[in-house]
PDB file of N, CA and C in Angstrom:
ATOM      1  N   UNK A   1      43.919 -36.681  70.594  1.00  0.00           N
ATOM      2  CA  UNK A   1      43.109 -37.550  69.759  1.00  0.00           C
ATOM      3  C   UNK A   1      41.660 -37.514  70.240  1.00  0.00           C
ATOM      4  N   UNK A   2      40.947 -37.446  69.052  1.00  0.00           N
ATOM      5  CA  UNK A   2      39.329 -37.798  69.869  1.00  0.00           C
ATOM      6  C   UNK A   2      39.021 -39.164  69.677  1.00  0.00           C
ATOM      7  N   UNK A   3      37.382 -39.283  70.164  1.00  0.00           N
ATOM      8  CA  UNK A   3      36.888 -40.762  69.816  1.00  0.00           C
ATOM      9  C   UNK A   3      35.924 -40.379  68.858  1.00  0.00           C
ATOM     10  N   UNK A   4      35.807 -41.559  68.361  1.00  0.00           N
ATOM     11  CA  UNK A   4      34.602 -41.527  67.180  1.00  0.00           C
ATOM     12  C   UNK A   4      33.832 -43.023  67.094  1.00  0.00           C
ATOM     13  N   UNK A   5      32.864 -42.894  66.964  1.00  0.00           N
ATOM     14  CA  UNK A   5      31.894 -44.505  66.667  1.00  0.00           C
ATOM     15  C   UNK A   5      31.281 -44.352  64.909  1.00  0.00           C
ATOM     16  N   UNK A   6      31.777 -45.638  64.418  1.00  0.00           N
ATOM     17  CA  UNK A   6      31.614 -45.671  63.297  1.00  0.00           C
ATOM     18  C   UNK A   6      30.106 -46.449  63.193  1.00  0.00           C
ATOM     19  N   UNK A   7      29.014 -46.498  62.400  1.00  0.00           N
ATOM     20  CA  UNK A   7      28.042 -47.348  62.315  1.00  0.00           C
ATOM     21  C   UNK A   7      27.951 -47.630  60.469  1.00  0.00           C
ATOM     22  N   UNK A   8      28.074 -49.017  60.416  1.00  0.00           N
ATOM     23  CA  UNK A   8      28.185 -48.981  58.944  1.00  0.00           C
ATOM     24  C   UNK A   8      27.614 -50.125  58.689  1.00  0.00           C
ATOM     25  N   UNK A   9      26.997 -50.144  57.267  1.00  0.00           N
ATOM     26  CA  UNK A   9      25.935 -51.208  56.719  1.00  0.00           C
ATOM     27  C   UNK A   9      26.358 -51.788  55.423  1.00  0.00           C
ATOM     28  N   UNK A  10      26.469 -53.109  55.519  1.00  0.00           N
ATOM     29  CA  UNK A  10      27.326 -53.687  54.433  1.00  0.00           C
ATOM     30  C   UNK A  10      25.967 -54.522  53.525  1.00  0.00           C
ATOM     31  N   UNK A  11      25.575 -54.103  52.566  1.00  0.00           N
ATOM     32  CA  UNK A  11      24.252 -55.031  51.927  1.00  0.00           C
ATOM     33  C   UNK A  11      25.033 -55.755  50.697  1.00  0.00           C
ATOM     34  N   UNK A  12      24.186 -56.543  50.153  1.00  0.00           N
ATOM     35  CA  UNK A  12      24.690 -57.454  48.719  1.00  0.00           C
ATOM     36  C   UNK A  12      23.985 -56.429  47.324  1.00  0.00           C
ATOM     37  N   UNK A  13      24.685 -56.299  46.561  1.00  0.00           N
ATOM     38  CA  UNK A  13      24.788 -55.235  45.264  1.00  0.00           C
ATOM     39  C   UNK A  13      22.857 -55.625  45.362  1.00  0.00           C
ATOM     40  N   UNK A  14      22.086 -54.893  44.649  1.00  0.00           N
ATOM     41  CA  UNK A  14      20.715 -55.203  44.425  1.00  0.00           C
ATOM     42  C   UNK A  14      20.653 -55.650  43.310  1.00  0.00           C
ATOM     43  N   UNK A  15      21.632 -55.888  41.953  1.00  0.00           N
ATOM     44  CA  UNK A  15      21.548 -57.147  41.032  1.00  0.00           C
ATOM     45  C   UNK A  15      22.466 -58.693  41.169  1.00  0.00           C
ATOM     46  N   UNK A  16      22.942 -58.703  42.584  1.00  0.00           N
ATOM     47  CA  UNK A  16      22.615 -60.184  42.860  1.00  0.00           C
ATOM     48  C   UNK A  16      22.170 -60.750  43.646  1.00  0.00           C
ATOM     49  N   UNK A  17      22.164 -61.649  43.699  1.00  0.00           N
ATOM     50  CA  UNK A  17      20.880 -62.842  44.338  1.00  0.00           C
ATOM     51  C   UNK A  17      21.246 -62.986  46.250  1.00  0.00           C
ATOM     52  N   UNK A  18      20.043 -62.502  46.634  1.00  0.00           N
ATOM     53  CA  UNK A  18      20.597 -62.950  47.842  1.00  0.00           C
ATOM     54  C   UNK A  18      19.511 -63.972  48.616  1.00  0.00           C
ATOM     55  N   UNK A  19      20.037 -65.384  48.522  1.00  0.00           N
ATOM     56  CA  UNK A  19      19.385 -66.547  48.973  1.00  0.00           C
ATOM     57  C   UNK A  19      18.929 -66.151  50.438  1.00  0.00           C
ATOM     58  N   UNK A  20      19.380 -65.797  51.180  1.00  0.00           N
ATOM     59  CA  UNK A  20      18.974 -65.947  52.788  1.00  0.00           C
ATOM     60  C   UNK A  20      17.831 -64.448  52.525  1.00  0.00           C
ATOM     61  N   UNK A  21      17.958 -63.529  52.004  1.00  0.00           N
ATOM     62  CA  UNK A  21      16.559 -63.060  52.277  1.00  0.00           C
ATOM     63  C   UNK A  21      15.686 -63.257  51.195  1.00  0.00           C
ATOM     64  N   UNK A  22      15.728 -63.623  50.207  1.00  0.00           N
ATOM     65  CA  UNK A  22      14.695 -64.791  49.497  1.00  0.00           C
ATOM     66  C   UNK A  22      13.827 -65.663  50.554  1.00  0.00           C
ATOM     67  N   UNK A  23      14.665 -66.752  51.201  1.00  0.00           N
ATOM     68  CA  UNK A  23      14.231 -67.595  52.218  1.00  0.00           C
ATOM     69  C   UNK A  23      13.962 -67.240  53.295  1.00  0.00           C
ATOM     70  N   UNK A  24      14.000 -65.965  54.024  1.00  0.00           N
ATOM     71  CA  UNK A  24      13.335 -64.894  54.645  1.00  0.00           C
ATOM     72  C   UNK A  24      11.890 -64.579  53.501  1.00  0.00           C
ATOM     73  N   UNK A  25      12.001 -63.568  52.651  1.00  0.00           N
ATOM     74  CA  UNK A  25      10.900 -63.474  51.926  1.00  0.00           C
ATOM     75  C   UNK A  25      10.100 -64.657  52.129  1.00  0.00           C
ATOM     76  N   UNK A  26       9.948 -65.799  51.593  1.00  0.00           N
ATOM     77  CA  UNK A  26       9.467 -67.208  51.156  1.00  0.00           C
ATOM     78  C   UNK A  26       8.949 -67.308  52.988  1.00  0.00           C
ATOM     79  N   UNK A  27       9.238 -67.003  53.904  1.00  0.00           N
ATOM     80  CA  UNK A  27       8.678 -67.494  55.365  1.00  0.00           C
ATOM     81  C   UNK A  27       8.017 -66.330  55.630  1.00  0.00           C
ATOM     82  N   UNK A  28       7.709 -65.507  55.209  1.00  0.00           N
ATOM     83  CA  UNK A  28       6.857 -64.533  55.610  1.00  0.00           C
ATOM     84  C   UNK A  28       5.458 -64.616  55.425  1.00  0.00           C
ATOM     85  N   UNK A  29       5.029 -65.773  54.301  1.00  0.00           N
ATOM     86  CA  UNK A  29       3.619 -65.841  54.271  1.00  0.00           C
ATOM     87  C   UNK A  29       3.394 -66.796  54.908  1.00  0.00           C
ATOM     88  N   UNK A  30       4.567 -67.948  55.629  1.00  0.00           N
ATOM     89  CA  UNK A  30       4.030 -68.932  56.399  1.00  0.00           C
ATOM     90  C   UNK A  30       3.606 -68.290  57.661  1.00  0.00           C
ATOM     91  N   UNK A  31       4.393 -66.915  58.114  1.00  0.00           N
ATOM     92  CA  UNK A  31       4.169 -66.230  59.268  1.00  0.00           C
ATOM     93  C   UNK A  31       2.757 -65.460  59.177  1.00  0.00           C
ATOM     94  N   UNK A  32       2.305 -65.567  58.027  1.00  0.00           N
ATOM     95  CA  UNK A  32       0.889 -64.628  58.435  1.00  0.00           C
ATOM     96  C   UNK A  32       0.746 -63.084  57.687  1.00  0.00           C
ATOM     97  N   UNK A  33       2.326 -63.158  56.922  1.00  0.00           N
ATOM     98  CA  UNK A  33       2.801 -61.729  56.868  1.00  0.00           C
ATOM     99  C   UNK A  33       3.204 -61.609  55.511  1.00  0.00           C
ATOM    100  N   UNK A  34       2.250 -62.152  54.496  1.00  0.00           N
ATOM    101  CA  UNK A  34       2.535 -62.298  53.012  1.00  0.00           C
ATOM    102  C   UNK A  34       2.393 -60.566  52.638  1.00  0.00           C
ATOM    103  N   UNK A  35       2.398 -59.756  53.007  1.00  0.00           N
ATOM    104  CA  UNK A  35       2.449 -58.114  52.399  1.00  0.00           C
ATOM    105  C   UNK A  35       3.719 -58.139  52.479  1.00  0.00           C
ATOM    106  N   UNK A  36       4.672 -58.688  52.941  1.00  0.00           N
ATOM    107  CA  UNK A  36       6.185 -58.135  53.483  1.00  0.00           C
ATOM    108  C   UNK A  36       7.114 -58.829  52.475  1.00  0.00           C
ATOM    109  N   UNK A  37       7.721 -58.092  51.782  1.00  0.00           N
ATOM    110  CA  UNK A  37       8.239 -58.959  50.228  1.00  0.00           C
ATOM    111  C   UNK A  37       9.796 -58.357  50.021  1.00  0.00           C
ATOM    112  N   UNK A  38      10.374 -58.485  48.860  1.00  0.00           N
ATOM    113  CA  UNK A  38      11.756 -58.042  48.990  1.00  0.00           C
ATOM    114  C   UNK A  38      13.098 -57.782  50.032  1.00  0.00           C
ATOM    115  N   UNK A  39      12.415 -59.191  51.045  1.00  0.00           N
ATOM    116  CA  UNK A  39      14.154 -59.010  51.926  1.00  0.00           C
ATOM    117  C   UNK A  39      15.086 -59.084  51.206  1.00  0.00           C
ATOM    118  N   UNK A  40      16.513 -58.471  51.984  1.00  0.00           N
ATOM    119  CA  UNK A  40      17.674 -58.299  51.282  1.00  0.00           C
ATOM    120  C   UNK A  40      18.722 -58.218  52.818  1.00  0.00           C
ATOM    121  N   UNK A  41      18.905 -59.201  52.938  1.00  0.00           N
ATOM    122  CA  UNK A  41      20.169 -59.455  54.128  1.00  0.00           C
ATOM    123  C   UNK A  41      21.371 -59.137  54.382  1.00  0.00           C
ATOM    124  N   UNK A  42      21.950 -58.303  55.122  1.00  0.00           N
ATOM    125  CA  UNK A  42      22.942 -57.304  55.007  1.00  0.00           C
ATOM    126  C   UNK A  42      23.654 -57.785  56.640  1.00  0.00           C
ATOM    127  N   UNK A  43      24.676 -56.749  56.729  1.00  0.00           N
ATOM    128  CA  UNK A  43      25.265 -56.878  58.413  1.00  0.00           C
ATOM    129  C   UNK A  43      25.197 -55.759  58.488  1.00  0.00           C
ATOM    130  N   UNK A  44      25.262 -55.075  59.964  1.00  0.00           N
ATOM    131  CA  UNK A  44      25.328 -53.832  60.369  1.00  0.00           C
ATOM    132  C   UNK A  44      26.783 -54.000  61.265  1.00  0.00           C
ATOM    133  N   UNK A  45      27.691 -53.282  61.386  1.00  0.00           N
ATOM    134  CA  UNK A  45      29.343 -53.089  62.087  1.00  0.00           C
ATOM    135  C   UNK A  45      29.268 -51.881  62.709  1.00  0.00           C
ATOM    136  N   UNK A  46      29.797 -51.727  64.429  1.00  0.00           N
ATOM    137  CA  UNK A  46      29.643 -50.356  65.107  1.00  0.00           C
ATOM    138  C   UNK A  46      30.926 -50.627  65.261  1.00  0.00           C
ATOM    139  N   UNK A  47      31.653 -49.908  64.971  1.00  0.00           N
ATOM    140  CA  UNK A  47      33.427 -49.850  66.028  1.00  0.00           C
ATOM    141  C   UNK A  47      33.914 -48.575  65.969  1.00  0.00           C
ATOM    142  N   UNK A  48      35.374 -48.533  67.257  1.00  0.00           N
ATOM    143  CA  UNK A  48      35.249 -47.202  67.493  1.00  0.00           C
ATOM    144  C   UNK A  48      36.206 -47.068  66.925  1.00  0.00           C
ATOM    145  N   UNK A  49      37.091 -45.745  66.703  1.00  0.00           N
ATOM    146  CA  UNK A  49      38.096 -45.096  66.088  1.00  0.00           C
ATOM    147  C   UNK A  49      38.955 -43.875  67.069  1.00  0.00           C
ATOM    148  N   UNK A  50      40.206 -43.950  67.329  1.00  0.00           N
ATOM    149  CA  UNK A  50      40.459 -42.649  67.766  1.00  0.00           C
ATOM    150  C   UNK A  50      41.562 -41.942  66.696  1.00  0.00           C
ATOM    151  N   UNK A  51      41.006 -40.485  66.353  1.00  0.00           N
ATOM    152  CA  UNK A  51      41.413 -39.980  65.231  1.00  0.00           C
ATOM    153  C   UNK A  51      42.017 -38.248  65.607  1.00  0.00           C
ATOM    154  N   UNK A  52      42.915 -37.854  64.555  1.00  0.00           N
ATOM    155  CA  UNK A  52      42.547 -36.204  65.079  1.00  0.00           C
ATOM    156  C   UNK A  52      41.752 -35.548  65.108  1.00  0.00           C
ATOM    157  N   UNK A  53      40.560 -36.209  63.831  1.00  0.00           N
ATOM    158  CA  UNK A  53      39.519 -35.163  63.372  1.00  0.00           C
ATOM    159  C   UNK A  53      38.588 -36.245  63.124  1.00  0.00           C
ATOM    160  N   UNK A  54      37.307 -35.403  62.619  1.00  0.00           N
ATOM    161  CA  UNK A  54      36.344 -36.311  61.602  1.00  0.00           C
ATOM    162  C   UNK A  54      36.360 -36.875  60.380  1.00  0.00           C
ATOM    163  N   UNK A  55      37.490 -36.002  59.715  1.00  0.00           N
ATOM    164  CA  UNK A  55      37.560 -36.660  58.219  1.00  0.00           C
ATOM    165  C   UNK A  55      38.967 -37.461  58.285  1.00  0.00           C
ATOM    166  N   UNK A  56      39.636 -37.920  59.136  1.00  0.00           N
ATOM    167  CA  UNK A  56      40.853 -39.016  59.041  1.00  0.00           C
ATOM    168  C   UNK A  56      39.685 -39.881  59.307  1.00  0.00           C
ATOM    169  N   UNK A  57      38.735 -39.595  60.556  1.00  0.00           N
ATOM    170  CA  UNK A  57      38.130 -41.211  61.102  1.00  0.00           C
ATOM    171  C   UNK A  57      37.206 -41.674  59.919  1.00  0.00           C
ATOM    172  N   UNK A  58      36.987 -40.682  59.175  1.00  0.00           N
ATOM    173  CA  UNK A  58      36.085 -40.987  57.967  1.00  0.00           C
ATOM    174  C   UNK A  58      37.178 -41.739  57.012  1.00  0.00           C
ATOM    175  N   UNK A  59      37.967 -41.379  56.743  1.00  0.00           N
ATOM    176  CA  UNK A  59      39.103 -41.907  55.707  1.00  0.00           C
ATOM    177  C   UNK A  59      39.482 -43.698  56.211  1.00  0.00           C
ATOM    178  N   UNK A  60      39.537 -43.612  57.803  1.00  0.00           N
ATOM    179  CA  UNK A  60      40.157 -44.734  58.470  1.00  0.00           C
ATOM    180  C   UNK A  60      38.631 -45.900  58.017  1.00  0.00           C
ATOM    181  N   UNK A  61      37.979 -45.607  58.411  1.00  0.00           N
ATOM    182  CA  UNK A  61      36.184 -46.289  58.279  1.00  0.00           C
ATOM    183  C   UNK A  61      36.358 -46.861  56.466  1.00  0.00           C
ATOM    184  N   UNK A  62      36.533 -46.058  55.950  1.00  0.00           N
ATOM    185  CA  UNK A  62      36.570 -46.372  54.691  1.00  0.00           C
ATOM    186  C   UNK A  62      37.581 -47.282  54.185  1.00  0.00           C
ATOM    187  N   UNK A  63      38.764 -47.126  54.365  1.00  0.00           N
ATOM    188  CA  UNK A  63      39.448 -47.921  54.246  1.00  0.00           C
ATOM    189  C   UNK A  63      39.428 -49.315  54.761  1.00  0.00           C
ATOM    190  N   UNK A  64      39.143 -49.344  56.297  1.00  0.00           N
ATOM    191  CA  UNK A  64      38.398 -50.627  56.657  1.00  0.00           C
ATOM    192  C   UNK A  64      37.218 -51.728  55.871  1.00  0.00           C
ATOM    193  N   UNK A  65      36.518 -50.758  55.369  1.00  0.00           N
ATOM    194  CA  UNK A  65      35.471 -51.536  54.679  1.00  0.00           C
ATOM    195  C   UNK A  65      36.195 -51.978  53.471  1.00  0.00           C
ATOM    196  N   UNK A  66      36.826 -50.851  52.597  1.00  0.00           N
ATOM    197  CA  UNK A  66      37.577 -51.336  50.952  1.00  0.00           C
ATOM    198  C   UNK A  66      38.058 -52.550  51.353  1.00  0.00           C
ATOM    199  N   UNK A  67      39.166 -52.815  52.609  1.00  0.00           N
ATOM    200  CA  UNK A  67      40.175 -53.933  52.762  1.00  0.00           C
ATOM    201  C   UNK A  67      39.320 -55.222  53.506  1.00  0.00           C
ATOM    202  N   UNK A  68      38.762 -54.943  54.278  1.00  0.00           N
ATOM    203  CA  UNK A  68      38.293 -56.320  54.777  1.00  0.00           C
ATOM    204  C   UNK A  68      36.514 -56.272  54.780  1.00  0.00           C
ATOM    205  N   UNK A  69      36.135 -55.471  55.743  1.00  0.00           N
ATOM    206  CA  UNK A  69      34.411 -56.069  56.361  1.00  0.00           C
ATOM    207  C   UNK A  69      33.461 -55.405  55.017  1.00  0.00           C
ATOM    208  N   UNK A  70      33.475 -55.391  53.521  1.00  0.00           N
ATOM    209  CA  UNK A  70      33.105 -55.386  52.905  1.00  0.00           C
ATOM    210  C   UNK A  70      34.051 -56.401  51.609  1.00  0.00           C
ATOM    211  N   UNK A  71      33.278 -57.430  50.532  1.00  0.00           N
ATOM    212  CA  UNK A  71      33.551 -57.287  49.764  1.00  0.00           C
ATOM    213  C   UNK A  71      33.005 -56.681  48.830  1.00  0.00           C
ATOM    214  N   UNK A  72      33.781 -55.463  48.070  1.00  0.00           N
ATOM    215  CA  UNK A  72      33.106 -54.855  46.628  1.00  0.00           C
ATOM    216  C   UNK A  72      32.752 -55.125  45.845  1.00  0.00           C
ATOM    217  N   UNK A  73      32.715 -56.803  45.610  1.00  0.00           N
ATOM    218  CA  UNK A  73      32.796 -57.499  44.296  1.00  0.00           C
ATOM    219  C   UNK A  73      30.949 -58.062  44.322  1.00  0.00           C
ATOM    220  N   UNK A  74      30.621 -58.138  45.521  1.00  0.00           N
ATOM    221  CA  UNK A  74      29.239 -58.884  45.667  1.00  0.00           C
ATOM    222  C   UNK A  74      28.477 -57.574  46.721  1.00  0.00           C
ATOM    223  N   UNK A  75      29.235 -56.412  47.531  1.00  0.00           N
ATOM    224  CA  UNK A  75      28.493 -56.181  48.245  1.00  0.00           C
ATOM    225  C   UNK A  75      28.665 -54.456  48.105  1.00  0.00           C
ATOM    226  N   UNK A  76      28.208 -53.596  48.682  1.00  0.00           N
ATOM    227  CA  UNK A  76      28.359 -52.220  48.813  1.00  0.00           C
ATOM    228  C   UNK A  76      28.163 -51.914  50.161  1.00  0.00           C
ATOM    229  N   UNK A  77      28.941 -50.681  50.319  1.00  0.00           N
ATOM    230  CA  UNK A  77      28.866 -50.350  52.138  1.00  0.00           C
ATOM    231  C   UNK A  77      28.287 -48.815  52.321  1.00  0.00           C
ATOM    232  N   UNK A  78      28.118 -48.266  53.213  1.00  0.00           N
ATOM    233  CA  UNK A  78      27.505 -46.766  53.280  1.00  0.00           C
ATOM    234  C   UNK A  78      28.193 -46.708  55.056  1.00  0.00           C
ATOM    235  N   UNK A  79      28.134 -45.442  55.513  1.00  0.00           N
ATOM    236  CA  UNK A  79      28.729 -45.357  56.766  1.00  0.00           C
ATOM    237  C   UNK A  79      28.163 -43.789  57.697  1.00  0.00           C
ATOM    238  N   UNK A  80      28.042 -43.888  59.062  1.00  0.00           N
ATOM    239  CA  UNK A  80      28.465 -42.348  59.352  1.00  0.00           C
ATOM    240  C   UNK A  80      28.856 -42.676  60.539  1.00  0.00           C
ATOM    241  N   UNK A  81      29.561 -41.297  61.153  1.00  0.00           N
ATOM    242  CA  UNK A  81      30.934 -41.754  61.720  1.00  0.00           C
ATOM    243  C   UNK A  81      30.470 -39.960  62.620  1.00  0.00           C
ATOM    244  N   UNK A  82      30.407 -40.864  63.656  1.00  0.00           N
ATOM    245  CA  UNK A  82      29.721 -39.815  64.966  1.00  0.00           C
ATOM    246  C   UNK A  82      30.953 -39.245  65.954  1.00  0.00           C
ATOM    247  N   UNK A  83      31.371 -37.979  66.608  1.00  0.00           N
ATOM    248  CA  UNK A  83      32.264 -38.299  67.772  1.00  0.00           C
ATOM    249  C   UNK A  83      31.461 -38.658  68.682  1.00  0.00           C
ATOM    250  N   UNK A  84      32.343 -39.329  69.876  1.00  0.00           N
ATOM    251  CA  UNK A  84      31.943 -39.635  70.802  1.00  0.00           C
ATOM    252  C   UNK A  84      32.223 -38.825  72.036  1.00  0.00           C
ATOM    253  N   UNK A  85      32.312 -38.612  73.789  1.00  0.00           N
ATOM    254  CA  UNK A  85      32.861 -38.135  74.543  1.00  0.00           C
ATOM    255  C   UNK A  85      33.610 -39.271  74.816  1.00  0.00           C
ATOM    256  N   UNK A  86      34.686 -38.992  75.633  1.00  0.00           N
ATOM    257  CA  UNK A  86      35.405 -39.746  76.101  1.00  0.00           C
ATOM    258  C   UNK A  86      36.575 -40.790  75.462  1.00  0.00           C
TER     259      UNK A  86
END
């Protein structure tokens, strides 16, 4: 088996509303920093995988996101999926 590190970014669809970087946006001109516009608040997820290959750990990553650390209904995910040593 090898190792693999997954790095994956879960954002909210870009036609719905996302209040917390709105209210990010909205504090940026109290900061001094009114050029800085369109936040959009997301999570970033690193975890590891041990797989035979690159494309099971790719298959395994994906499936993770469909079933739990994404919902599809409000959010979209993107991924890449590195080996590791050891």
């Amino acid at each position: 088996m090898k190792n693999f590190r997954a790095s994956i970014d879960v954002m909210p669809h870009d036609n719905l509303l996302d209040p917390q970087g709105k209210a990010v946006t909205g504090a940026m001109g109290n900061l001094g920093l009114p050029e800085i516009s369109g936040v959009r608040i997301g999570k970033h997820i690193t975890l590891h995988i041990e797989a035979a290959d690159q494309k099971t750990a790719e298959a395994k990553v994906e499936e993770a996101c469909k079933k739990l650390l994404a919902n599809q209904v409000m959010e979209r995910f993107n991924f890449k999926v590195e080996e590791v040593a050891g």
